[in-house]
Each structure stands twice: as structure tokens, then as C-alpha cells.
Protein backbone atom coordinates (compact mmCIF):
# COMPACT_ATOMS: atom_id res chain seq x y z
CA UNK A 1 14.83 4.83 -2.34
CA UNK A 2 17.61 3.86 -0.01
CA UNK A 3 21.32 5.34 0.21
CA UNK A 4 22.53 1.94 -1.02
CA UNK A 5 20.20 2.07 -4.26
CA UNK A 6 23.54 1.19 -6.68
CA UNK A 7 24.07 -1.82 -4.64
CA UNK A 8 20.61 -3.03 -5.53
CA UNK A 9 21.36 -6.13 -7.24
CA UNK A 10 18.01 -8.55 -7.47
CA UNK A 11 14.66 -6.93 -7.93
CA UNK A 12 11.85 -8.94 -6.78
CA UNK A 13 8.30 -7.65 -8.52
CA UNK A 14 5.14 -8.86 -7.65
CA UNK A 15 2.72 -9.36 -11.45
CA UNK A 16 -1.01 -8.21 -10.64
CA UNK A 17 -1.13 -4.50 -10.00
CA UNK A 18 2.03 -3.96 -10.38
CA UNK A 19 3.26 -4.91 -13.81
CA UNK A 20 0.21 -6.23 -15.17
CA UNK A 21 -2.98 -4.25 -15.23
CA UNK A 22 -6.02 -7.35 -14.40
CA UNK A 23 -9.09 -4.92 -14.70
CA UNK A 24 -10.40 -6.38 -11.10
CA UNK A 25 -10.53 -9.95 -12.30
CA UNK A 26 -9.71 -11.58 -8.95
CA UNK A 27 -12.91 -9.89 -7.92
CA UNK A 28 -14.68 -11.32 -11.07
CA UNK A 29 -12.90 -14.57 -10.85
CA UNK A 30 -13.53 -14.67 -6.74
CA UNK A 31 -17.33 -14.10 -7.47
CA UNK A 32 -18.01 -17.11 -9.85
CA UNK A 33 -15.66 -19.37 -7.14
CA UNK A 34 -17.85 -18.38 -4.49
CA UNK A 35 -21.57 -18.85 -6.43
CA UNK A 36 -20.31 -22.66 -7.19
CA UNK A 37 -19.59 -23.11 -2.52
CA UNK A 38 -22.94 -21.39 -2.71
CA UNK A 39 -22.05 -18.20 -1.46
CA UNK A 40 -25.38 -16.16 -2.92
CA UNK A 41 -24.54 -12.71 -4.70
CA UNK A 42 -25.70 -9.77 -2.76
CA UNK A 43 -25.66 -11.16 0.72
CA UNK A 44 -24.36 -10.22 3.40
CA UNK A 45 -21.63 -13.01 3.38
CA UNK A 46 -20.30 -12.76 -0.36
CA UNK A 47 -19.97 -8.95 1.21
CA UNK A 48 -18.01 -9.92 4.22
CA UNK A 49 -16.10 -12.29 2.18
CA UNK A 50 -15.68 -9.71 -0.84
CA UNK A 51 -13.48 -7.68 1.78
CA UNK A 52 -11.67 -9.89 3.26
CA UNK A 53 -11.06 -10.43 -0.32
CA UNK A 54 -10.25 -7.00 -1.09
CA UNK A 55 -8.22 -6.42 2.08
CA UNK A 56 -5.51 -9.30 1.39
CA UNK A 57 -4.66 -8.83 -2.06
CA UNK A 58 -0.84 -10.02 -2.72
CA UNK A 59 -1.48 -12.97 -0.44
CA UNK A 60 -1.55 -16.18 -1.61
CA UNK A 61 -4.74 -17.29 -2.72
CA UNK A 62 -5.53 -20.46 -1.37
CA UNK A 63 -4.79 -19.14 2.20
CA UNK A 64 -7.23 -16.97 1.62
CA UNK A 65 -9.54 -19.53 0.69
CA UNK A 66 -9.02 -21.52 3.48
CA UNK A 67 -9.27 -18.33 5.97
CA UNK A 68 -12.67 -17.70 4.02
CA UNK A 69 -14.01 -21.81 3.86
CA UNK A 70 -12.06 -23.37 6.92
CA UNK A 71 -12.41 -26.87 5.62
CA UNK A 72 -9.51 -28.10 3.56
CA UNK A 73 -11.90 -29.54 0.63
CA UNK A 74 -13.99 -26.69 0.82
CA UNK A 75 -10.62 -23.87 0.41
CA UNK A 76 -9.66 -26.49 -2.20
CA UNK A 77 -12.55 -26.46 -4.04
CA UNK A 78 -12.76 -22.74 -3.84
CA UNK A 79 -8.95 -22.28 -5.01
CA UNK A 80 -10.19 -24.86 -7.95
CA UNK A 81 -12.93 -22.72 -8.95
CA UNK A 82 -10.89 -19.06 -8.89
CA UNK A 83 -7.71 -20.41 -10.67
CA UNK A 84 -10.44 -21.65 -13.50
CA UNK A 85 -12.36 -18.88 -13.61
CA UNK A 86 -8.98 -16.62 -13.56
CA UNK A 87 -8.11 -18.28 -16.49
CA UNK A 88 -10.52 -17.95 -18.26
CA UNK A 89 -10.59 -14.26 -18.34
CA UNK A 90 -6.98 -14.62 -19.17
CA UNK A 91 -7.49 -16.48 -22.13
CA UNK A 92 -10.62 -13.58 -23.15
CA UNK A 93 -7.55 -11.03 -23.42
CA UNK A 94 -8.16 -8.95 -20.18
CA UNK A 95 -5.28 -8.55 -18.88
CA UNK A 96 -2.42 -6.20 -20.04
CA UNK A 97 0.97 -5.22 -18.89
CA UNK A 98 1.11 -1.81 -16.47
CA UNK A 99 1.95 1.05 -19.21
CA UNK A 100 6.12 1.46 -19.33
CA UNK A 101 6.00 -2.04 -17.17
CA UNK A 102 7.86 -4.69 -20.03
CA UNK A 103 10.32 -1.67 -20.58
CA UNK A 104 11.43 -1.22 -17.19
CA UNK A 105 12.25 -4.89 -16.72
CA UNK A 106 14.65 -4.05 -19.46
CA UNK A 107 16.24 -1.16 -18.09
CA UNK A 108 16.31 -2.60 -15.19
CA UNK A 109 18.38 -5.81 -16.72
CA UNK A 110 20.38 -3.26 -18.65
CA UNK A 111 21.48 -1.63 -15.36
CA UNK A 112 22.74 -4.97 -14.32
CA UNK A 113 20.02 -6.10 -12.29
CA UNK A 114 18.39 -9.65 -11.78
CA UNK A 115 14.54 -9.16 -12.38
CA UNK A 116 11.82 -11.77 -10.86
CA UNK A 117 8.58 -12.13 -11.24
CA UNK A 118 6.13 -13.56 -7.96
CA UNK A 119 2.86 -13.63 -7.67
CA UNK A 120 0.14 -14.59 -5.02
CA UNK A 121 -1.57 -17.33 -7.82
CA UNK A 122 -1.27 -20.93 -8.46
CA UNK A 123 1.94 -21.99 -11.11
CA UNK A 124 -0.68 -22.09 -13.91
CA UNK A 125 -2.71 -19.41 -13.75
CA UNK A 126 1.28 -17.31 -13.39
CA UNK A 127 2.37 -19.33 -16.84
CA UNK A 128 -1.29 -18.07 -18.36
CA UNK A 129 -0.66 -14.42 -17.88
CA UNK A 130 3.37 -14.51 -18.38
CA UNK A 131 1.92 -16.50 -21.99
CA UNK A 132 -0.85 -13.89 -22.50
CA UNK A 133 1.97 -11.13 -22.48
CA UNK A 134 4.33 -12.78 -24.13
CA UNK A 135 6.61 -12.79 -21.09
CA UNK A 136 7.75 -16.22 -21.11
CA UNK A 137 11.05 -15.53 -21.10
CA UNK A 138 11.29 -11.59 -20.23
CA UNK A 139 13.00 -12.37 -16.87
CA UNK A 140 15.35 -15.29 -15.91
CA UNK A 141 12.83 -16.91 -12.75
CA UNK A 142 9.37 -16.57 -11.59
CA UNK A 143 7.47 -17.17 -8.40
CA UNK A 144 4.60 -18.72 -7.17
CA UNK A 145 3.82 -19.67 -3.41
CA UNK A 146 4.50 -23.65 -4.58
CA UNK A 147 7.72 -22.64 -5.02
CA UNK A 148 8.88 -21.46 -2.25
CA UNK A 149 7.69 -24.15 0.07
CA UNK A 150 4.04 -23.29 0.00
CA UNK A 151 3.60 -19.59 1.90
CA UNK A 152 2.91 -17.09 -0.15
CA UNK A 153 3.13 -13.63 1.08
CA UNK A 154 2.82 -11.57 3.72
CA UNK A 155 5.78 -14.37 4.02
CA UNK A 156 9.51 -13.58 3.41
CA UNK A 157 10.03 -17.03 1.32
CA UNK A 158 9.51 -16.21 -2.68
CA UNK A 159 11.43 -13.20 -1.80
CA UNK A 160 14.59 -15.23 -0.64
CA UNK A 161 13.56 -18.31 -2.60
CA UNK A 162 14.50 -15.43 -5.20
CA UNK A 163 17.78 -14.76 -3.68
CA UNK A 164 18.97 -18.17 -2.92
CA UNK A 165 17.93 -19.27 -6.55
CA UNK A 166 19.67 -16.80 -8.28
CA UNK A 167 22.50 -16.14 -6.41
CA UNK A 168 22.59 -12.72 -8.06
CA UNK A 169 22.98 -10.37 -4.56
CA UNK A 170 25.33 -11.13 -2.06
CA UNK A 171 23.47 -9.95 0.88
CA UNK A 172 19.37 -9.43 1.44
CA UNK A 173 20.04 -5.80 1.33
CA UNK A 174 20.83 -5.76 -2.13
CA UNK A 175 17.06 -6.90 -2.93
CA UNK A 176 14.22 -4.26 -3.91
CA UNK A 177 11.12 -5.75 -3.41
CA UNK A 178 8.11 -3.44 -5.45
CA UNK A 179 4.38 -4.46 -4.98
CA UNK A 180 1.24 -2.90 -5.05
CA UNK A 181 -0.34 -4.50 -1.94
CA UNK A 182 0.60 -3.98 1.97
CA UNK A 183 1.32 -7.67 1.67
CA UNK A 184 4.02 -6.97 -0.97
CA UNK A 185 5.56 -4.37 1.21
CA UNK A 186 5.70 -6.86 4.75
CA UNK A 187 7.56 -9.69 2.73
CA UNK A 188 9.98 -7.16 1.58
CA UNK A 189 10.27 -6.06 5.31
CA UNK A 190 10.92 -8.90 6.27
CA UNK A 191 12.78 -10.33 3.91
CA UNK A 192 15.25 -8.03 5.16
CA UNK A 193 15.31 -6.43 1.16
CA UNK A 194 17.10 -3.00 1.25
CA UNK A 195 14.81 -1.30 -0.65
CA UNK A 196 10.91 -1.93 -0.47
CA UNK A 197 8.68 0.03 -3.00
CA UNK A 198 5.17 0.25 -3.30
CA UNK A 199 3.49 1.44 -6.30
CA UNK A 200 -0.21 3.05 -6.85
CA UNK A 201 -1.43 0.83 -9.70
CA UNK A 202 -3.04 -1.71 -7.29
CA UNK A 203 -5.28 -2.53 -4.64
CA UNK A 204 -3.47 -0.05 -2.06
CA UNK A 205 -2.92 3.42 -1.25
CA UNK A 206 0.08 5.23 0.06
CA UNK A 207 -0.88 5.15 3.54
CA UNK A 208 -1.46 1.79 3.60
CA UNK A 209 2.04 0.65 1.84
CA UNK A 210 4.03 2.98 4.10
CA UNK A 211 2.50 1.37 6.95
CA UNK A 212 3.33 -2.06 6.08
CA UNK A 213 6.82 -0.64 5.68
CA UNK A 214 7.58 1.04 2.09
CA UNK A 215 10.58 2.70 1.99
CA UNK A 216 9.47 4.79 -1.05
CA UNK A 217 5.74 4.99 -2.96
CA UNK A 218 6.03 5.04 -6.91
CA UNK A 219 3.44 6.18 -9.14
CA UNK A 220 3.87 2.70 -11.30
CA UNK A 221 7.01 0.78 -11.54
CA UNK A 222 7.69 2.46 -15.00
CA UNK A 223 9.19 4.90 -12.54
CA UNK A 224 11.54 2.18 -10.46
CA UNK A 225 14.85 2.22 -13.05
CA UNK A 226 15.25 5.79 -12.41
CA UNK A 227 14.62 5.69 -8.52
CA UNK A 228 17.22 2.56 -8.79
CA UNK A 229 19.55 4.67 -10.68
């Protein structure tokens, strides 16, 4: 991926579409949100709003909601709504990890590398898939935009909240940040992260990651110990 790949100390991997497989439930979960602001199903705004949707996956979600509603309340009560709704298809058993996805983590940890986990949702509806998957204690920290002052991606901060908090790289270009959105691939960028990998399980396609800056397209991130190695 980069010349420097052994120096790759701290891995920073994004969850939806890119170790765990969600099916398209933020586009379930983002429909029922919607119906309760009274966006009506099948109109021309639930469309428009469907791609803006679809076009910033891997941000976080209540800036999209507020991009979407404008009002505070309103983005509030939209985030509400999605996080719930989320959940609840959580707790019905769709979602599963990305096939080789739990095993790389471990190879990855058995190379010597600091895994985390960051994702674009709200702290609980993270702790309700990591739970689903039995992942609560797979990797030492994850992510969500709350904890890294409140930006979520296309922002830099989880991925050096990640490197501040675990101390485990000496210098930004020892991170590999791996996503499966173009949003993924910009906070890497500028991050500063040495290596910045996007993988074809998600919402985007090659041309779209390498243009937001990946420095190397996977086919999942079951292939990412061996492109480390």
C-alpha cells in the first residue's frame, strides 16, 4: 500500500461496509426516520433526500440530518428516529461481520498492530452492533463522532482521537485508515495516515475512493493483513 507498510503501527477501520455487512439498513432505518418528519415515500423529496443520503455514507449521521432538516430540533428528531429504527434492525439479527473481517482484526493484532473501530453512528447504536457480533472486546478502543469532539468524518478527528488515545504510532504516518466510503478515504487524507485503503464492500466504487485519495483499493479488508505485511 505504501513503501512504509511495516511501519504501520495503528489501523483505524471504519464498521458499516467495511467490517460489518448492514444489508442497506441505513437506507431502511433513514426511511422510517423520515415518514415520522413527514417526508412521504415516493416523492420527489424522500428521493432528493434518499441521495444525499446515499452520497454521504461514512459521515456522521446527525450532520447529515441537520444538512437534510436545517432546524436543530428537527435534525434532532430525525437523528432520534434513525438511531431507533437502526436498532431495531440490529436487535432482528441483520447485520453480520464482512466474510474474513473478525479474522483479520486478529492478524492484524498478531502482526503487532493497534486495531480501532469508528463509525459514522451515535455511541449506542456502535455498542448495539459491536454486542450483536460479539465484538465487545475484539479491539482495545472504538469510535464514534461524540468522541472525538463531535465531527464525524469527512473530519480528521476519530482518526487522531485514535492516535492520541492509544499512543500506539509515533507519527500519523504510521496510521492506515481502511473505509468503504469517499468519506473514509478524506479523513485518512487528512489525517495525514500513511496508508489510506478503501475497500469494495460498501457504498463506493473504486473511482470514487481513489478520488477522495486511496492509496490502494481492496476487495474487502479480509485482504488488508497481507497488503500490511
Amino acid at each position: 500500500m505504501t513503501h512504509t507498510n511495516h511501519d504501520i503501527r495503528l489501523v483505524v477501520l471504519d464498521m458499516a461496509g467495511t467490517t460489518v455487512a448492514d444489508g442497506g439498513l441505513v437506507e431502511r432505518a433513514f426511511a422510517t426516520a423520515a415518514a415520522e418528519l413527514g417526508v412521504e415515500p415516493g416523492s420527489p423529496d424522500h428521493a432528493d433526500k434518499l441521495a444525499y443520503v446515499r452520497a454521504t455514507m461514512g459521515e456522521s449521521k446527525i450532520s447529515v440530518f441537520r444538512h437534510l432538516f436545517g432546524e436543530e430540533t428537527k435534525a434532532q428528531e430525525a437523528n432520534r428516529a434513525f438511531e431507533e429504527a437502526y436498532a431495531e434492525l440490529v436487535d432482528g439479527g441483520l447485520v453480520a461481520p464482512i466474510p474474513g473481517a473478525r479474522e483479520a482484526i486478529e492478524q492484524l493484532d498478531s502482526q503487532g498492530r493497534t486495531v480501532v473501530l469508528t463509525t459514522g453512528f451515535a455511541r449506542t447504536t456502535q455498542d448495539a452492533i459491536l454486542a450483536a457480533l460479539g465484538w465487545q472486546d475484539l479491539v482495545p478502543l472504538t469510535l464514534c463522532p461524540a468522541d472525538a469532539g463531535g465531527r464525524g468524518r469527512p473530519y480528521p478527528d476519530m482518526v487522531l482521537g485514535a492516535f492520541l488515545r492509544t499512543a500506539a504510532a509515533d507519527d500519523v504516518r504510521q496510521i492506515a485508515v481502511v473505509g468503504d466510503t469517499s468519506y473514509d478515504m478524506l479523513s485518512g487524507v487528512r489525517a495525514g495516515a500513511g496508508a489510506v485503503a478503501g475497500v469494495l464492500t460498501g457504498a463506493h466504487d473504486e473511482n470514487a475512493l481513489r478520488a477522495s485519495g486511496a492509496t490502494q483499493v481492496l476487495g474487502s479488508v479480509a485482504e488488508l493483513p497481507g497488503a500490511l505485511a
